[in-house]
PDB file of N, CA and C in Angstrom:
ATOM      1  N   UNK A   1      80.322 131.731 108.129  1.00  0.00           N
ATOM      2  CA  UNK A   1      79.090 131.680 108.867  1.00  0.00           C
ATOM      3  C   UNK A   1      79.022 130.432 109.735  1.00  0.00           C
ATOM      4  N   UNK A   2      78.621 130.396 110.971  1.00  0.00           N
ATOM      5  CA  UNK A   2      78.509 129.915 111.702  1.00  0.00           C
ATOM      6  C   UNK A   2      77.459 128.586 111.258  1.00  0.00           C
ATOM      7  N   UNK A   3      77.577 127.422 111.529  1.00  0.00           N
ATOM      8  CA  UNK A   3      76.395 126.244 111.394  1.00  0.00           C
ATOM      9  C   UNK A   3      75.444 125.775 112.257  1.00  0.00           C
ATOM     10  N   UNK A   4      74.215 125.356 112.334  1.00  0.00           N
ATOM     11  CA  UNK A   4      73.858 124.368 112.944  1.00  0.00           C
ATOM     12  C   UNK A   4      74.825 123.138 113.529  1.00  0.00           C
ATOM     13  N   UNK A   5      75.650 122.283 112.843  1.00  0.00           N
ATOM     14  CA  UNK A   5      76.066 121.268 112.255  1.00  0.00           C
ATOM     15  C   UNK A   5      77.044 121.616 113.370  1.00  0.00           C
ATOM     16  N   UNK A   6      77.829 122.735 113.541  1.00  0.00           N
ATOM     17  CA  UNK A   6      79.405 123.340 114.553  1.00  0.00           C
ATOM     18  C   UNK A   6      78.123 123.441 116.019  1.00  0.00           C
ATOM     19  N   UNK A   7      77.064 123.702 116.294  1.00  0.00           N
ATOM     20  CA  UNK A   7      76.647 124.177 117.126  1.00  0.00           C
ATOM     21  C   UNK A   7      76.013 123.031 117.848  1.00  0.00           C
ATOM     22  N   UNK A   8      75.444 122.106 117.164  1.00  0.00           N
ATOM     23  CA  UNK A   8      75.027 120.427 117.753  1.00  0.00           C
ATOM     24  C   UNK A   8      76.291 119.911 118.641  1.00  0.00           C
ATOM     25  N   UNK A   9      77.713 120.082 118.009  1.00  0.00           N
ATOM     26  CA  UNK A   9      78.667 119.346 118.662  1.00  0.00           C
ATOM     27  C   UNK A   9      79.493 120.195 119.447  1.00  0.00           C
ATOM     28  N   UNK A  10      78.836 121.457 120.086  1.00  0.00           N
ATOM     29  CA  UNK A  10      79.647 121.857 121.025  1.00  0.00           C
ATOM     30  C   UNK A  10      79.082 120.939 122.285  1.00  0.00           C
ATOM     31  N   UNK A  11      79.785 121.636 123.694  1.00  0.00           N
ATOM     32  CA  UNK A  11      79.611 120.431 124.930  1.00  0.00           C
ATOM     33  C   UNK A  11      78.662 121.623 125.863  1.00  0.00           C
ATOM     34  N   UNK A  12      78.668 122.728 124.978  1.00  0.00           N
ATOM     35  CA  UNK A  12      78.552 123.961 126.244  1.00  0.00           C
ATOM     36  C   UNK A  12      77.143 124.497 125.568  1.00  0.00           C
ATOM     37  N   UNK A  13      76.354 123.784 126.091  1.00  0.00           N
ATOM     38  CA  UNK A  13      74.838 124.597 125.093  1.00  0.00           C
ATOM     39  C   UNK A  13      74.644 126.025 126.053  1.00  0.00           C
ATOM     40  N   UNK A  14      74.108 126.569 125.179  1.00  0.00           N
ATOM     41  CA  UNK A  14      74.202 128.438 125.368  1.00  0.00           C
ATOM     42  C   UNK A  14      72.515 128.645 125.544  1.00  0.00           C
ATOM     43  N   UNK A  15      71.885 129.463 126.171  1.00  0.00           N
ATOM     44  CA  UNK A  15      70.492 130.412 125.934  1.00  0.00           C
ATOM     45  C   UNK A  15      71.197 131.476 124.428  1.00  0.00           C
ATOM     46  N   UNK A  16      69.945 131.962 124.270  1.00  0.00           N
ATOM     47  CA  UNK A  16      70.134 132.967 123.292  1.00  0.00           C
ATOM     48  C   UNK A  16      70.483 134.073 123.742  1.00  0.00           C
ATOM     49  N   UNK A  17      69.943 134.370 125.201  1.00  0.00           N
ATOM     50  CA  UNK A  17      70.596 135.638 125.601  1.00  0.00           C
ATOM     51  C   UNK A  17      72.272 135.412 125.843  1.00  0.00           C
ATOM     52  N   UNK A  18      73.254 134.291 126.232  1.00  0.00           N
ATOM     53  CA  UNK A  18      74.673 133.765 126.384  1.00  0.00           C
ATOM     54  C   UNK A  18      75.382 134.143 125.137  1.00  0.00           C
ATOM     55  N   UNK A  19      74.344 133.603 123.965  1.00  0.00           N
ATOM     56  CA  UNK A  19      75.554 133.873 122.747  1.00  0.00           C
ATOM     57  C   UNK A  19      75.236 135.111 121.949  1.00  0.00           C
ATOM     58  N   UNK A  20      74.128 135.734 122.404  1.00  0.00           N
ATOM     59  CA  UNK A  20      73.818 137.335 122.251  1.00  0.00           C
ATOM     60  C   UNK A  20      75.099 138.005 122.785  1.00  0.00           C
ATOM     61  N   UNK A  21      75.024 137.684 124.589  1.00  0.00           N
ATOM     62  CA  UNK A  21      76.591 138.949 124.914  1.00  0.00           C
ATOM     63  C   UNK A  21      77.777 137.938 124.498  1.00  0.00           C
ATOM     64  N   UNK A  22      77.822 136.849 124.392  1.00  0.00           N
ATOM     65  CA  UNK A  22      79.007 136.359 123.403  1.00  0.00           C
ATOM     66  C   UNK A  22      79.639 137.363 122.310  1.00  0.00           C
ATOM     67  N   UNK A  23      78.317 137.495 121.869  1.00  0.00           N
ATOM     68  CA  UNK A  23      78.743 137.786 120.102  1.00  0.00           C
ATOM     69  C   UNK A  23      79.034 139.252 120.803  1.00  0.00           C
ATOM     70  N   UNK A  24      78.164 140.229 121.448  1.00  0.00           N
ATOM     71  CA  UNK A  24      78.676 141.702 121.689  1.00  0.00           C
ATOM     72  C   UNK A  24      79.873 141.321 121.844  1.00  0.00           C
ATOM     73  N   UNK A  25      80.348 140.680 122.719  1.00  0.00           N
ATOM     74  CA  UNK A  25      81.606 141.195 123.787  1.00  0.00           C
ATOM     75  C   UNK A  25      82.558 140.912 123.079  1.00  0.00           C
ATOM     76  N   UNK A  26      82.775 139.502 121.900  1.00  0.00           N
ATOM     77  CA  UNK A  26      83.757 139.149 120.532  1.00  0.00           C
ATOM     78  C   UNK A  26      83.705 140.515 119.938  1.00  0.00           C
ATOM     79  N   UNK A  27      82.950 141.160 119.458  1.00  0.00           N
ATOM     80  CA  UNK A  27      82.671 142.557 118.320  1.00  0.00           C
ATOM     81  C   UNK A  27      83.118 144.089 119.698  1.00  0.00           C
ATOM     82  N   UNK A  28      83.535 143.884 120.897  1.00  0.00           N
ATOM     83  CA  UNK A  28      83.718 144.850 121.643  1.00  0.00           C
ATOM     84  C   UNK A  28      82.524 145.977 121.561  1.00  0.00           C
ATOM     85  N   UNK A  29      81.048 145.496 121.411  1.00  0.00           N
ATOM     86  CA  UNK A  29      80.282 146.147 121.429  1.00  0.00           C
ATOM     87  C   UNK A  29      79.143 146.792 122.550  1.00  0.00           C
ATOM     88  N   UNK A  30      78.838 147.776 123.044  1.00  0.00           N
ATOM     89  CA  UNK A  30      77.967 148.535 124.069  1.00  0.00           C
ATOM     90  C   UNK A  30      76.511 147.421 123.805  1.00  0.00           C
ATOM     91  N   UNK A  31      75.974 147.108 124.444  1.00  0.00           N
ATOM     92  CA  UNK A  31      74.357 146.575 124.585  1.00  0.00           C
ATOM     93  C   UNK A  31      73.462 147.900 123.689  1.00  0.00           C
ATOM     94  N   UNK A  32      73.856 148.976 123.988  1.00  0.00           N
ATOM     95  CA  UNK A  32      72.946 150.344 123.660  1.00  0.00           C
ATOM     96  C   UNK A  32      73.169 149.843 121.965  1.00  0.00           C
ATOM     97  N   UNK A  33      74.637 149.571 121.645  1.00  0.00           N
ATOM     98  CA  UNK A  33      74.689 149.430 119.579  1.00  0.00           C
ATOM     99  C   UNK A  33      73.873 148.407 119.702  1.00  0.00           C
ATOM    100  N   UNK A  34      74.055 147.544 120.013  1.00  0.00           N
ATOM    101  CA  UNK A  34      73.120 146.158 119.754  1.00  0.00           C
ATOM    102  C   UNK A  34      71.502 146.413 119.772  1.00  0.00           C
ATOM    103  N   UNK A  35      71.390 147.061 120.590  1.00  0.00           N
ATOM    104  CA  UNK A  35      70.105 147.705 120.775  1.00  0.00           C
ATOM    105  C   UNK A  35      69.398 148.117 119.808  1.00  0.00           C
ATOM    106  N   UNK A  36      70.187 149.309 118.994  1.00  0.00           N
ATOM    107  CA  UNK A  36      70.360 150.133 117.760  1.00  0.00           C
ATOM    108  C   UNK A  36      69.886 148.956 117.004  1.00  0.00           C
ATOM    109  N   UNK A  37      70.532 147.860 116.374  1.00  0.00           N
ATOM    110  CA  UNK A  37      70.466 147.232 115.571  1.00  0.00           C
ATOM    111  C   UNK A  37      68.725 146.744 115.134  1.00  0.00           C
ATOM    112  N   UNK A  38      68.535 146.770 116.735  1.00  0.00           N
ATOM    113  CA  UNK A  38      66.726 146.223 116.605  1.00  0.00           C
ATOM    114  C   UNK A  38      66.258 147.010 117.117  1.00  0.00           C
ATOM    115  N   UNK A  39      66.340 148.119 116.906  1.00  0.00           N
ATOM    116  CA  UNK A  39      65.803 149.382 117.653  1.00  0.00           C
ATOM    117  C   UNK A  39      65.009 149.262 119.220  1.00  0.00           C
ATOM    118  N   UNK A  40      66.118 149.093 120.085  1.00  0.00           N
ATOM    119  CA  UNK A  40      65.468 148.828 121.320  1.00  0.00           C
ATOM    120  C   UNK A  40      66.538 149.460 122.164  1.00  0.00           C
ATOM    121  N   UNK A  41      66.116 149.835 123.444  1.00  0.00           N
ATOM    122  CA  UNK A  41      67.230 149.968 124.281  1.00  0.00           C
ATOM    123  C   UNK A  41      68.523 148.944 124.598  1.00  0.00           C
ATOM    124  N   UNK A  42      69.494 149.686 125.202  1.00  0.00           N
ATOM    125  CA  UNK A  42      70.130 148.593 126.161  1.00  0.00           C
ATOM    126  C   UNK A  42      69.757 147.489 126.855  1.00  0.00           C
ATOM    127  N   UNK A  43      69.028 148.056 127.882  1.00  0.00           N
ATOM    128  CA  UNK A  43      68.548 147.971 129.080  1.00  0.00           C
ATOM    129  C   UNK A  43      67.855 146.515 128.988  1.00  0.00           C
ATOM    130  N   UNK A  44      66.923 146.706 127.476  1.00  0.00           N
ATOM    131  CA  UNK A  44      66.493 145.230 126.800  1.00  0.00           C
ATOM    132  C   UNK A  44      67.465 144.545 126.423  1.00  0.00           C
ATOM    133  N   UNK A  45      68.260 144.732 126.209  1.00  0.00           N
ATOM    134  CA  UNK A  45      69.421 144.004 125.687  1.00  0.00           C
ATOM    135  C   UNK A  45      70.129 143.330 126.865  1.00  0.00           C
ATOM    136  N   UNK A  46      70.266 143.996 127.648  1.00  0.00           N
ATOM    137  CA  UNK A  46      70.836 143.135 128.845  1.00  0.00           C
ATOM    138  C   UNK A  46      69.714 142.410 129.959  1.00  0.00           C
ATOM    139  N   UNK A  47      68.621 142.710 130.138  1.00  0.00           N
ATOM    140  CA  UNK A  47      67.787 141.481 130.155  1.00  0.00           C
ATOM    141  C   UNK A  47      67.705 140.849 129.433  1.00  0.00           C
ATOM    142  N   UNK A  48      67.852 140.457 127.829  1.00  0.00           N
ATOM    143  CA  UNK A  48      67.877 139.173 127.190  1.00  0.00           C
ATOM    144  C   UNK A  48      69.378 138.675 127.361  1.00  0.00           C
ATOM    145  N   UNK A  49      70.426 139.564 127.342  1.00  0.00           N
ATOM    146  CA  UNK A  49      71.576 138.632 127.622  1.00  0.00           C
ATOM    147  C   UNK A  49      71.529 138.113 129.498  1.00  0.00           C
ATOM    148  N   UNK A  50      70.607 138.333 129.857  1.00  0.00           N
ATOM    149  CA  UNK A  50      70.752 137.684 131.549  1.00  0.00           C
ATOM    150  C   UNK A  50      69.406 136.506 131.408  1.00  0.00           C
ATOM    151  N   UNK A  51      68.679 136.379 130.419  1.00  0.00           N
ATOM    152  CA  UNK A  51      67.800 135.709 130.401  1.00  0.00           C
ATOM    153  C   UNK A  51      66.515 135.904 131.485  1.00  0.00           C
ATOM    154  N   UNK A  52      66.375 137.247 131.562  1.00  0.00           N
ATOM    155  CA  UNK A  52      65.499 137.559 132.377  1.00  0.00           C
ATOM    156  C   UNK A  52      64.061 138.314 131.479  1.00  0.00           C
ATOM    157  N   UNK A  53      64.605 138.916 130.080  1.00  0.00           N
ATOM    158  CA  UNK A  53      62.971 138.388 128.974  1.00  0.00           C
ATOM    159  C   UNK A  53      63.431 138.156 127.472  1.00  0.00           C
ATOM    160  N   UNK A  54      62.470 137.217 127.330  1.00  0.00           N
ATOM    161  CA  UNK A  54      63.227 137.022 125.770  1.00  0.00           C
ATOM    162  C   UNK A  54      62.754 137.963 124.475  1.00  0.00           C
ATOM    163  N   UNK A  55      63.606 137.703 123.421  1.00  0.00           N
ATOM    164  CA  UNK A  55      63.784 139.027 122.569  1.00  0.00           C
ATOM    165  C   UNK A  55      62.468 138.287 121.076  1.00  0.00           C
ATOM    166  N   UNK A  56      62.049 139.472 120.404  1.00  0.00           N
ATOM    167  CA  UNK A  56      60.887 139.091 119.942  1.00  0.00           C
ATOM    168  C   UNK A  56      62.032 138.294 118.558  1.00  0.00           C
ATOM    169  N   UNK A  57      61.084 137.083 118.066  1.00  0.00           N
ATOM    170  CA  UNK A  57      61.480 136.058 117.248  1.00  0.00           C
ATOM    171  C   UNK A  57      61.624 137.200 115.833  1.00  0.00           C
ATOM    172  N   UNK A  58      61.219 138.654 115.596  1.00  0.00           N
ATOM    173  CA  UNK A  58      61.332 139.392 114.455  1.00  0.00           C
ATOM    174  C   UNK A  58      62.888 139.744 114.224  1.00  0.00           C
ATOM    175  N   UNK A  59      63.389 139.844 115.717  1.00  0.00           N
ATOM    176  CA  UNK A  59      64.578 140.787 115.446  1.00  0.00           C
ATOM    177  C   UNK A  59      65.625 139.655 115.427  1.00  0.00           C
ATOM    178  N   UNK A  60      65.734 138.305 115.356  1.00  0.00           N
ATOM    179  CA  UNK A  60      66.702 137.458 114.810  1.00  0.00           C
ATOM    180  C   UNK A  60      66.854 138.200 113.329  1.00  0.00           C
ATOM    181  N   UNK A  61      66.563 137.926 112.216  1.00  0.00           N
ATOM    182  CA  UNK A  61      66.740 137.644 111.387  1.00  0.00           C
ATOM    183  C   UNK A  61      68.054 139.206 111.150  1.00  0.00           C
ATOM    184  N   UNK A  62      67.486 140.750 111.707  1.00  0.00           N
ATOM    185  CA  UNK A  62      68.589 141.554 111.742  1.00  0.00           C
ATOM    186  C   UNK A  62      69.650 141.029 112.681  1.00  0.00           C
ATOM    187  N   UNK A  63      69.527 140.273 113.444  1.00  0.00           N
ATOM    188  CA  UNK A  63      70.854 140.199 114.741  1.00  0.00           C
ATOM    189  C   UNK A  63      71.403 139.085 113.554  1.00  0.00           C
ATOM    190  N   UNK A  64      70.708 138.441 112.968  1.00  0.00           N
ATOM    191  CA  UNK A  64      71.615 137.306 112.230  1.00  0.00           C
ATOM    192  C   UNK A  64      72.646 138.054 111.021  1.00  0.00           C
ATOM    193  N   UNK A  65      72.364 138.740 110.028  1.00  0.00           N
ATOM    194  CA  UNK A  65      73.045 139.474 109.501  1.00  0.00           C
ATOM    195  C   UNK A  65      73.979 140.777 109.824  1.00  0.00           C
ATOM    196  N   UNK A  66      73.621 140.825 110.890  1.00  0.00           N
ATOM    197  CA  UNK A  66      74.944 142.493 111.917  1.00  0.00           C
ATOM    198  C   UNK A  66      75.499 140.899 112.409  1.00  0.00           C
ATOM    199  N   UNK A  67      75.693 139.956 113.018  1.00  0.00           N
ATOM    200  CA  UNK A  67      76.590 139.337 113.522  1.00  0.00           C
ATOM    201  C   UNK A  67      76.755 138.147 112.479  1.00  0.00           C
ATOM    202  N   UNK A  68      76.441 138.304 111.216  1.00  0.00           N
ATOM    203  CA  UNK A  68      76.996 137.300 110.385  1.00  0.00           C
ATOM    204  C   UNK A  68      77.060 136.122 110.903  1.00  0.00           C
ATOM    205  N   UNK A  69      76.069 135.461 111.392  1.00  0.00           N
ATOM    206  CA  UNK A  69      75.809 133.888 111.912  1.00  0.00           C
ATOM    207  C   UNK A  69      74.267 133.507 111.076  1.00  0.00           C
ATOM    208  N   UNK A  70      74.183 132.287 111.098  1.00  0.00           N
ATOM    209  CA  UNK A  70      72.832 131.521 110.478  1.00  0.00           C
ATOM    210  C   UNK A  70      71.792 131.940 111.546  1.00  0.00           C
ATOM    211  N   UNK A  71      70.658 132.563 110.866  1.00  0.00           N
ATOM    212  CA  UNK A  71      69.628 132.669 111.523  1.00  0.00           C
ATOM    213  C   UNK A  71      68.919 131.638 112.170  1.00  0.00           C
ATOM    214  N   UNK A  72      69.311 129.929 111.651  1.00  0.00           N
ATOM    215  CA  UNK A  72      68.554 128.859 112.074  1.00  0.00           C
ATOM    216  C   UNK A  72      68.952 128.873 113.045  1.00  0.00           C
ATOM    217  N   UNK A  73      70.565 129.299 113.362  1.00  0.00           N
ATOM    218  CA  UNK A  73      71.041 128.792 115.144  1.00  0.00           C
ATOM    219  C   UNK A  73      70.069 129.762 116.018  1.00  0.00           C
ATOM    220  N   UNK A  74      69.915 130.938 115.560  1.00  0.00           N
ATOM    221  CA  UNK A  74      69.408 131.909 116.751  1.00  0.00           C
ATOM    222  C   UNK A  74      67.879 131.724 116.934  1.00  0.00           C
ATOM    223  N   UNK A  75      67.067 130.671 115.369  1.00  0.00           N
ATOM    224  CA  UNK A  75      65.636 130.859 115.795  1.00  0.00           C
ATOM    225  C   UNK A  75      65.867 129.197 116.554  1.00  0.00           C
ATOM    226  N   UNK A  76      66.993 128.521 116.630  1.00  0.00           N
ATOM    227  CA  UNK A  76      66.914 127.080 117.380  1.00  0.00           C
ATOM    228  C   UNK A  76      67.408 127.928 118.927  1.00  0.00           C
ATOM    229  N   UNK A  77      67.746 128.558 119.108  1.00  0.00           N
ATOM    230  CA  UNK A  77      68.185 129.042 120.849  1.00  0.00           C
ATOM    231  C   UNK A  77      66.953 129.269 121.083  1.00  0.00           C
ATOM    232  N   UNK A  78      66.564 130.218 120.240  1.00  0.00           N
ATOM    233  CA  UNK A  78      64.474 130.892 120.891  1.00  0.00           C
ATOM    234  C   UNK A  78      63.774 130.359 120.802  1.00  0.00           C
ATOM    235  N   UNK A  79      63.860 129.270 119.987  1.00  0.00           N
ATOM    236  CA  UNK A  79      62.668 128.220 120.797  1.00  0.00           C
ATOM    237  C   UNK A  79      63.363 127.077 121.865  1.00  0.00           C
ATOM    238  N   UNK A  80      64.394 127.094 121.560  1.00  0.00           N
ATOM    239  CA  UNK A  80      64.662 126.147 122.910  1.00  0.00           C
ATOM    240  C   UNK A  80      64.423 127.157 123.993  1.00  0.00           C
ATOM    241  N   UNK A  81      64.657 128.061 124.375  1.00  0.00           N
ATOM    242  CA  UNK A  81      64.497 128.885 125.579  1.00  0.00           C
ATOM    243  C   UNK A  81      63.179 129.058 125.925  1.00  0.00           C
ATOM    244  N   UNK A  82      62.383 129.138 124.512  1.00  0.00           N
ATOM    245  CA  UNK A  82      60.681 129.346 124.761  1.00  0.00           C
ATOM    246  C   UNK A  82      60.389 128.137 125.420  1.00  0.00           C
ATOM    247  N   UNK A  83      60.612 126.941 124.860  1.00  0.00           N
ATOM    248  CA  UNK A  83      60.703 125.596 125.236  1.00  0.00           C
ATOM    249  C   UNK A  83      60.659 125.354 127.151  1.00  0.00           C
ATOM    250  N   UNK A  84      62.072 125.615 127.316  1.00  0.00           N
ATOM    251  CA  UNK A  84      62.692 125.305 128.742  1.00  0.00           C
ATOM    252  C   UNK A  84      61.757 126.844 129.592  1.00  0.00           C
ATOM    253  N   UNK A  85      61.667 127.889 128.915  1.00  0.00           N
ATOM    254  CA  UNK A  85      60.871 128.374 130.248  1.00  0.00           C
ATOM    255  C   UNK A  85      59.219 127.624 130.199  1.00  0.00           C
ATOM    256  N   UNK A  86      58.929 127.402 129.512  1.00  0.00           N
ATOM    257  CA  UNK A  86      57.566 126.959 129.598  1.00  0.00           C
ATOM    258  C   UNK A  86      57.969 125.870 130.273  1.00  0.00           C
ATOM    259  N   UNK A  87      58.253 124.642 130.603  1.00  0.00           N
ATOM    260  CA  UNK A  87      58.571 123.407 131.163  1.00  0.00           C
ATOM    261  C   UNK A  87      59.252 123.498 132.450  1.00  0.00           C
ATOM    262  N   UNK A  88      59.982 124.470 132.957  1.00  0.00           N
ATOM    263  CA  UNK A  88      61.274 124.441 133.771  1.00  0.00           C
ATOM    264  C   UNK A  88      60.760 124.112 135.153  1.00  0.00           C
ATOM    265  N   UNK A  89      59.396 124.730 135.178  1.00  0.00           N
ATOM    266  CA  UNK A  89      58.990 124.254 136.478  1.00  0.00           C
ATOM    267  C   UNK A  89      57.752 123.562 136.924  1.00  0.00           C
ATOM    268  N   UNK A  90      57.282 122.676 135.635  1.00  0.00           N
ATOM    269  CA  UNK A  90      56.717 121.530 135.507  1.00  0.00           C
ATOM    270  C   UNK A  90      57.497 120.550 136.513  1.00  0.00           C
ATOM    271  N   UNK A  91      56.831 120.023 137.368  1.00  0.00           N
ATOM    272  CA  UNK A  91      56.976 118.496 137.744  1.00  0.00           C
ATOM    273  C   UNK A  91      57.158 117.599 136.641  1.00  0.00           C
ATOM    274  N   UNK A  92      56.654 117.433 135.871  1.00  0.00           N
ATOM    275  CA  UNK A  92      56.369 116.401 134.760  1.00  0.00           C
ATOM    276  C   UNK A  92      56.907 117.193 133.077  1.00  0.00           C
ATOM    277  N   UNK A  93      57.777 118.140 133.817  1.00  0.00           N
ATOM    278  CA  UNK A  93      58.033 118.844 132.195  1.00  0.00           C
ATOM    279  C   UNK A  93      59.269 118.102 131.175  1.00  0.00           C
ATOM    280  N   UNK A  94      59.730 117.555 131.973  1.00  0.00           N
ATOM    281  CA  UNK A  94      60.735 116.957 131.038  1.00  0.00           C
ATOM    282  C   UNK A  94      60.445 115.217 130.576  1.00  0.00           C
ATOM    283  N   UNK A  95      59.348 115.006 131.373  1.00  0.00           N
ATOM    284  CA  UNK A  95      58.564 114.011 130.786  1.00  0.00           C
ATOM    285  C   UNK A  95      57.680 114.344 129.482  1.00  0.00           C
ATOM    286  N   UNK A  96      56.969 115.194 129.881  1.00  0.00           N
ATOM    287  CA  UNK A  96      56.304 115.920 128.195  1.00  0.00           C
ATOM    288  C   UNK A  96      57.246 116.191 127.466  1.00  0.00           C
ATOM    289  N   UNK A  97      58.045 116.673 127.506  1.00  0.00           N
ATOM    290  CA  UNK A  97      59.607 117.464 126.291  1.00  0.00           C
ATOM    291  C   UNK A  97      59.510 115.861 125.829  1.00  0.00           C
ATOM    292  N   UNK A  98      59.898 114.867 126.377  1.00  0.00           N
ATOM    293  CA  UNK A  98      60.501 113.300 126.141  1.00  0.00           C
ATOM    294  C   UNK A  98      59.249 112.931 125.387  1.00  0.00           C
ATOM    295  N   UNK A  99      57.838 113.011 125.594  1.00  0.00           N
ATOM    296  CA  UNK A  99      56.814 112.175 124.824  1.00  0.00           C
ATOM    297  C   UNK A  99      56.690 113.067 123.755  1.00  0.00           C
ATOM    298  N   UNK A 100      56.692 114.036 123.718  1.00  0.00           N
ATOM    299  CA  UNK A 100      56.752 115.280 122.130  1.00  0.00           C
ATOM    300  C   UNK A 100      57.845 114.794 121.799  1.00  0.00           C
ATOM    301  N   UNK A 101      58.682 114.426 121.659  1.00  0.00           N
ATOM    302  CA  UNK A 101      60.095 114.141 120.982  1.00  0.00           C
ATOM    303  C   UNK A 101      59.278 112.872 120.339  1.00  0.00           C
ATOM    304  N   UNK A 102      59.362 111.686 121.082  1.00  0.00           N
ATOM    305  CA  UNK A 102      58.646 110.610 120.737  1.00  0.00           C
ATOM    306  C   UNK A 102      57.678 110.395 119.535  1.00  0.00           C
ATOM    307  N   UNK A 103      56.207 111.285 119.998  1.00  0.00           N
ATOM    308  CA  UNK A 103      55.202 111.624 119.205  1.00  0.00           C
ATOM    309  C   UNK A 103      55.805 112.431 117.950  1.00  0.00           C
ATOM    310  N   UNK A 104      56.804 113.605 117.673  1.00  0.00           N
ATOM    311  CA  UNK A 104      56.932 114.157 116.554  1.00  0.00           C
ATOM    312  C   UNK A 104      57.826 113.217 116.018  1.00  0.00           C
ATOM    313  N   UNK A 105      58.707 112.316 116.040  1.00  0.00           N
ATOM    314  CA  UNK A 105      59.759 111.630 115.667  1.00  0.00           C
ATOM    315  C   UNK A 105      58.648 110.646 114.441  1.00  0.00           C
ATOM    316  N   UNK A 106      57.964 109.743 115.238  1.00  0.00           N
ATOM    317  CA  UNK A 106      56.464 109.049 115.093  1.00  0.00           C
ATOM    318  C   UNK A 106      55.820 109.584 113.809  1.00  0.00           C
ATOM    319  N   UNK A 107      55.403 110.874 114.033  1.00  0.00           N
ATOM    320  CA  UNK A 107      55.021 111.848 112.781  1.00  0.00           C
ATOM    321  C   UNK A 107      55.551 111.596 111.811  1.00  0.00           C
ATOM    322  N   UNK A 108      56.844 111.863 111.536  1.00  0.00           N
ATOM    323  CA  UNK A 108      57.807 112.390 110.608  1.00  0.00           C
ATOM    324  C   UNK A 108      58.131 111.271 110.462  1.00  0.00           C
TER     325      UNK A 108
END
Protein backbone atom coordinates (compact mmCIF):
# COMPACT_ATOMS: atom_id res chain seq x y z
CA UNK A 1 0.00 0.00 0.00
CA UNK A 2 0.95 3.10 -1.00
CA UNK A 3 1.96 5.95 1.97
CA UNK A 4 1.52 9.33 2.84
CA UNK A 5 5.22 9.28 3.95
CA UNK A 6 6.30 7.89 -0.25
CA UNK A 7 3.87 10.66 -1.41
CA UNK A 8 5.34 13.90 0.69
CA UNK A 9 8.75 13.07 -1.02
CA UNK A 10 7.82 12.78 -4.48
CA UNK A 11 8.98 16.11 -6.69
CA UNK A 12 5.84 15.72 -8.98
CA UNK A 13 2.67 16.66 -6.83
CA UNK A 14 -0.44 15.20 -8.69
CA UNK A 15 -4.44 16.58 -8.50
CA UNK A 16 -6.61 13.71 -7.64
CA UNK A 17 -8.01 13.59 -10.91
CA UNK A 18 -3.74 12.85 -12.31
CA UNK A 19 -3.37 9.92 -10.01
CA UNK A 20 -7.04 8.75 -10.62
CA UNK A 21 -6.04 8.14 -14.62
CA UNK A 22 -2.58 7.17 -13.23
CA UNK A 23 -3.93 4.41 -11.35
CA UNK A 24 -6.61 3.46 -14.47
CA UNK A 25 -4.05 3.50 -17.05
CA UNK A 26 -1.25 1.24 -14.51
CA UNK A 27 -4.51 -1.39 -14.08
CA UNK A 28 -5.18 -0.96 -18.18
CA UNK A 29 -8.56 0.10 -17.18
CA UNK A 30 -11.75 1.87 -19.37
CA UNK A 31 -12.95 5.20 -17.22
CA UNK A 32 -16.63 3.40 -17.80
CA UNK A 33 -14.95 0.24 -15.03
CA UNK A 34 -13.79 2.91 -12.85
CA UNK A 35 -16.98 4.43 -13.09
CA UNK A 36 -18.63 1.05 -12.15
CA UNK A 37 -16.65 1.06 -9.10
CA UNK A 38 -18.59 4.31 -7.76
CA UNK A 39 -21.39 3.86 -9.73
CA UNK A 40 -21.06 6.74 -12.07
CA UNK A 41 -20.44 7.13 -15.62
CA UNK A 42 -17.31 7.50 -17.60
CA UNK A 43 -17.87 10.60 -18.80
CA UNK A 44 -17.56 11.65 -14.83
CA UNK A 45 -14.66 9.95 -14.64
CA UNK A 46 -12.88 11.70 -17.19
CA UNK A 47 -13.86 15.09 -16.04
CA UNK A 48 -12.34 14.29 -12.70
CA UNK A 49 -9.29 12.83 -14.34
CA UNK A 50 -9.02 16.35 -16.47
CA UNK A 51 -9.83 18.24 -13.35
CA UNK A 52 -12.67 19.84 -14.77
CA UNK A 53 -15.23 18.55 -11.53
CA UNK A 54 -14.26 17.01 -8.55
CA UNK A 55 -15.41 13.57 -7.39
CA UNK A 56 -17.66 13.39 -4.20
CA UNK A 57 -15.27 12.87 -0.91
CA UNK A 58 -17.83 9.38 -0.41
CA UNK A 59 -16.41 7.54 -3.25
CA UNK A 60 -12.61 7.68 -2.02
CA UNK A 61 -12.88 5.32 0.44
CA UNK A 62 -14.25 2.51 -2.57
CA UNK A 63 -11.53 3.95 -5.13
CA UNK A 64 -9.11 3.38 -2.12
CA UNK A 65 -9.72 -0.32 -1.77
CA UNK A 66 -10.33 -1.34 -5.91
CA UNK A 67 -6.88 0.46 -6.25
CA UNK A 68 -5.33 -0.77 -3.05
CA UNK A 69 -3.74 2.65 -1.98
CA UNK A 70 -4.30 4.56 1.56
CA UNK A 71 -7.35 6.41 1.58
CA UNK A 72 -5.45 9.33 3.53
CA UNK A 73 -3.46 10.03 0.19
CA UNK A 74 -6.72 10.36 -1.88
CA UNK A 75 -8.75 12.34 0.99
CA UNK A 76 -5.13 14.64 1.13
CA UNK A 77 -5.40 15.21 -3.00
CA UNK A 78 -9.35 16.30 -2.36
CA UNK A 79 -8.80 18.62 -0.18
CA UNK A 80 -5.82 19.99 -1.59
CA UNK A 81 -7.71 20.41 -4.89
CA UNK A 82 -10.81 21.72 -2.87
CA UNK A 83 -8.17 23.97 -1.36
CA UNK A 84 -6.36 25.34 -4.71
CA UNK A 85 -9.72 25.73 -6.59
CA UNK A 86 -11.15 27.85 -3.97
CA UNK A 87 -7.88 30.17 -3.81
CA UNK A 88 -6.53 29.87 -7.45
CA UNK A 89 -7.90 32.99 -8.41
CA UNK A 90 -7.69 35.01 -5.34
CA UNK A 91 -5.29 37.91 -5.62
CA UNK A 92 -4.42 37.37 -2.06
CA UNK A 93 -5.05 33.51 -2.07
CA UNK A 94 -1.86 32.25 -1.42
CA UNK A 95 -1.38 34.79 1.17
CA UNK A 96 -4.46 33.34 3.14
CA UNK A 97 -3.26 29.48 2.38
CA UNK A 98 0.27 31.05 4.19
CA UNK A 99 -1.67 32.79 7.33
CA UNK A 100 -4.00 29.44 7.83
CA UNK A 101 -0.86 27.45 7.82
CA UNK A 102 0.53 29.91 10.39
CA UNK A 103 -2.72 30.26 12.52
CA UNK A 104 -3.37 26.26 12.50
CA UNK A 105 0.37 25.44 13.22
CA UNK A 106 -0.23 28.20 16.35
CA UNK A 107 -3.33 26.02 17.32
CA UNK A 108 -1.81 22.79 17.48
Amino acid sequence: METLHKMKNQTNYQTLGEMLRQLREENNLMQREVGAVIEVDGALISKVENNEKPINREHLKKLSAFFEIDEDMLQLLWLADKIRNIIKDEPLGLKALNYTHTKLNNEH
